[in-house]
Each structure stands twice: as structure tokens, then as C-alpha cells.
C-alpha atoms as a PDB file:
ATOM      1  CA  UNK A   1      10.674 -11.295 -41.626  1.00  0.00           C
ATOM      2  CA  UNK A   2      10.831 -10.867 -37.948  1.00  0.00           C
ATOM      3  CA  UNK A   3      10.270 -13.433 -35.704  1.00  0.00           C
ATOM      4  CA  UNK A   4       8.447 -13.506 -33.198  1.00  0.00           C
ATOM      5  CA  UNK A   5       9.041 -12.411 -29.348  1.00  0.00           C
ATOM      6  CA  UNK A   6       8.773 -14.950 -26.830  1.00  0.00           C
ATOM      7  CA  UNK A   7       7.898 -13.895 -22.906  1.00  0.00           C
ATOM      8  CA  UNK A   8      10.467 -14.002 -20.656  1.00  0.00           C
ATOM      9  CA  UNK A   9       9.142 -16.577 -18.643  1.00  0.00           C
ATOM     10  CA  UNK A  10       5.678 -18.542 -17.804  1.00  0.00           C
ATOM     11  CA  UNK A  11       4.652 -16.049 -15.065  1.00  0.00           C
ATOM     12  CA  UNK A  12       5.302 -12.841 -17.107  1.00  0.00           C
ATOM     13  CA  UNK A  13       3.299 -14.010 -19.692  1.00  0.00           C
ATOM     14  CA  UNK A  14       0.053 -14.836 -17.545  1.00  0.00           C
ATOM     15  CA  UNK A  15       0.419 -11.608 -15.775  1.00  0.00           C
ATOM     16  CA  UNK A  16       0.591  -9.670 -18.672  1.00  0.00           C
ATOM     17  CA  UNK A  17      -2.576 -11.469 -20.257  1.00  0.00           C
ATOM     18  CA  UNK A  18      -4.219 -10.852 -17.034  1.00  0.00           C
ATOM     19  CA  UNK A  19      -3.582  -7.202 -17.479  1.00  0.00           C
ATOM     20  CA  UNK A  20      -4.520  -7.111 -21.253  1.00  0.00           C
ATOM     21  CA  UNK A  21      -7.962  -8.746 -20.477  1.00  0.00           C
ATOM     22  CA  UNK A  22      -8.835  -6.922 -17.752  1.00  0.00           C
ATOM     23  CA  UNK A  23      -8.248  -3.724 -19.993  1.00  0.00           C
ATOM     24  CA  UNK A  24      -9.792  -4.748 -22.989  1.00  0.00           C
ATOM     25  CA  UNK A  25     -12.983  -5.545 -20.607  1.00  0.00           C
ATOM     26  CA  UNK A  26     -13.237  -2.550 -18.994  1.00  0.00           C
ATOM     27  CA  UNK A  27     -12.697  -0.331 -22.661  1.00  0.00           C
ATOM     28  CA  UNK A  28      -9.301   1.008 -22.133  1.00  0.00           C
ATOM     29  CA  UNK A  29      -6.661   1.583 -24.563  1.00  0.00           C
ATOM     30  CA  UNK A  30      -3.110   0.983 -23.766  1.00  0.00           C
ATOM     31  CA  UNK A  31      -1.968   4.338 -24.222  1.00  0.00           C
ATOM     32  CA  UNK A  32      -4.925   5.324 -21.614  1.00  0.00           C
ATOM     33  CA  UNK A  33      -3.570   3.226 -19.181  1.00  0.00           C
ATOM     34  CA  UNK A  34      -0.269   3.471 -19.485  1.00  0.00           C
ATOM     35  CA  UNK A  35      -0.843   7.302 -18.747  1.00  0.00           C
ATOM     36  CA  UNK A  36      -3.088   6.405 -15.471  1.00  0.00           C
ATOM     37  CA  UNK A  37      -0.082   4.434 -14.126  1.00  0.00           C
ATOM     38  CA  UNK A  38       3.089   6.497 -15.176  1.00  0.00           C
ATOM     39  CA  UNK A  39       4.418   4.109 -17.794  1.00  0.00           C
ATOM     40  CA  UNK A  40       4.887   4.185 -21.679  1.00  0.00           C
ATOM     41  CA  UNK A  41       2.331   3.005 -23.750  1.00  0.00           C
ATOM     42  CA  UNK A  42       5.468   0.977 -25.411  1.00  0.00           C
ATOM     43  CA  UNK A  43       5.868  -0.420 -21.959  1.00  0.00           C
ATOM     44  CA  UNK A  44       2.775  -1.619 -21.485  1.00  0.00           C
ATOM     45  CA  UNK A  45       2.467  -3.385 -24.708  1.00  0.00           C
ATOM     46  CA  UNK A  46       5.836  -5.438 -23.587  1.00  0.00           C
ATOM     47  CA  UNK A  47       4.314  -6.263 -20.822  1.00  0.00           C
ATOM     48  CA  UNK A  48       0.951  -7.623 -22.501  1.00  0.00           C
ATOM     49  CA  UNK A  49       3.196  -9.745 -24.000  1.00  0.00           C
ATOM     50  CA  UNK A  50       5.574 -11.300 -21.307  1.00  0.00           C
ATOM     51  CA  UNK A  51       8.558  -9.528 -22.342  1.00  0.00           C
ATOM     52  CA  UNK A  52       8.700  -6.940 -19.550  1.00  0.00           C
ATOM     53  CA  UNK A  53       8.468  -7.385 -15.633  1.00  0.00           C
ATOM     54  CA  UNK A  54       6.964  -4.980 -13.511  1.00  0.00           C
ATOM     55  CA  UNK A  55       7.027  -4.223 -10.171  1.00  0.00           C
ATOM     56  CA  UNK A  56       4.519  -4.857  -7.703  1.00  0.00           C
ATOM     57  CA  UNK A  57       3.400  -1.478  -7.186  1.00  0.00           C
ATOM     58  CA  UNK A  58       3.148  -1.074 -10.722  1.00  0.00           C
ATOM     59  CA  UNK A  59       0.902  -3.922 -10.777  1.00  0.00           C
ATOM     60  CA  UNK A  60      -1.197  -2.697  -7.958  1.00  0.00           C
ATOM     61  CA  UNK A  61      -1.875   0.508  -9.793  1.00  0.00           C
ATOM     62  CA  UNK A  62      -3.064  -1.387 -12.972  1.00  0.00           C
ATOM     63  CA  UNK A  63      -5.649  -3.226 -10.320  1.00  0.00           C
ATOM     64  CA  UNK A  64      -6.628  -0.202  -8.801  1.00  0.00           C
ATOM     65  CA  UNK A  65      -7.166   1.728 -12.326  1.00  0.00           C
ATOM     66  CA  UNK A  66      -8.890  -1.146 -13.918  1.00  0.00           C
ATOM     67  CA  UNK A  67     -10.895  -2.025 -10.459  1.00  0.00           C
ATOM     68  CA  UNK A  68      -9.752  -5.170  -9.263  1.00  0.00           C
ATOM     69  CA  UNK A  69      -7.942  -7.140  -6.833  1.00  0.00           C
ATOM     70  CA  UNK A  70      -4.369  -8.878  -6.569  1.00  0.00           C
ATOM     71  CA  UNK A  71      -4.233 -12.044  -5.325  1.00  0.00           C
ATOM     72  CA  UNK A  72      -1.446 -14.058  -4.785  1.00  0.00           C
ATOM     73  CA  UNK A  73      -1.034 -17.370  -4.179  1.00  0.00           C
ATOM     74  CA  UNK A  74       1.575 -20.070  -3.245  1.00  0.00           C
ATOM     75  CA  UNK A  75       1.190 -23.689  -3.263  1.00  0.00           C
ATOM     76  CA  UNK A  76       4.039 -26.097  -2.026  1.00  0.00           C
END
């Protein structure tokens, strides 16, 4: 039995369920996406899950496939 993956870290795994419910809203698989954006469908799915970083390009071409906005925020 295999257990289970944990993310890499607290932010990975709230950008990657970010990115997984904004897909699943707008209808689009992960292979679809992954295509859109230049990354492996494999890829993507780490990412869903917290266990792969991306850049911040990468990221803006999820938001501009899937519609939406970064926003980033800082609080000290």
C-alpha cells in the first residue's frame, strides 16, 4: 500500500488547489490545460497536489487560460 504524498509546503498546496478549482469550474481537464500552458499533464497533477512548484510565469499562463487574475499579497 502506498502512502500517501504530502505537499511540499503550505503555500504549494493552496496554490495548487487554487489552480484545480479554478479548472474544474471552468470544465477543463488536466491534460487540456496542461497542453494550453506547455506542461505535462503529469505535471500538472503534482502540482494540484502541492508536490510541484511552478514558476510565476507558469502560473500567469494558468490565470490567463482559465480567465482570472493573480493577486498577491503580503502582510507583515
Amino acid at each position: 500500500m502506498r502512502t500517501p504524498k504530502k505537499p511540499r509546503d503550505k503555500i504549494s498546496a493552496e496554490i495548487g488547489q487554487k489552480i484545480k478549482e479554478a479548472r474544474l469550474k471552468k470544465k477543463v481537464t488536466q491534460q487540456q490545460l496542461a497542453k494550453r500552458i506547455g506542461i505535462t499533464q503529469q505535471m500538472l497533477s503534482r502540482v494540484e497536489i502541492g508536490m510541484e512548484n511552478l514558476s510565476l510565469e507558469t502560473i500567469k499562463k494558468i490565470a490567463n487560460k482559465l480567465g482570472g487574475k493573480i493577486k498577491i499579497g503580503f502582510d507583515f
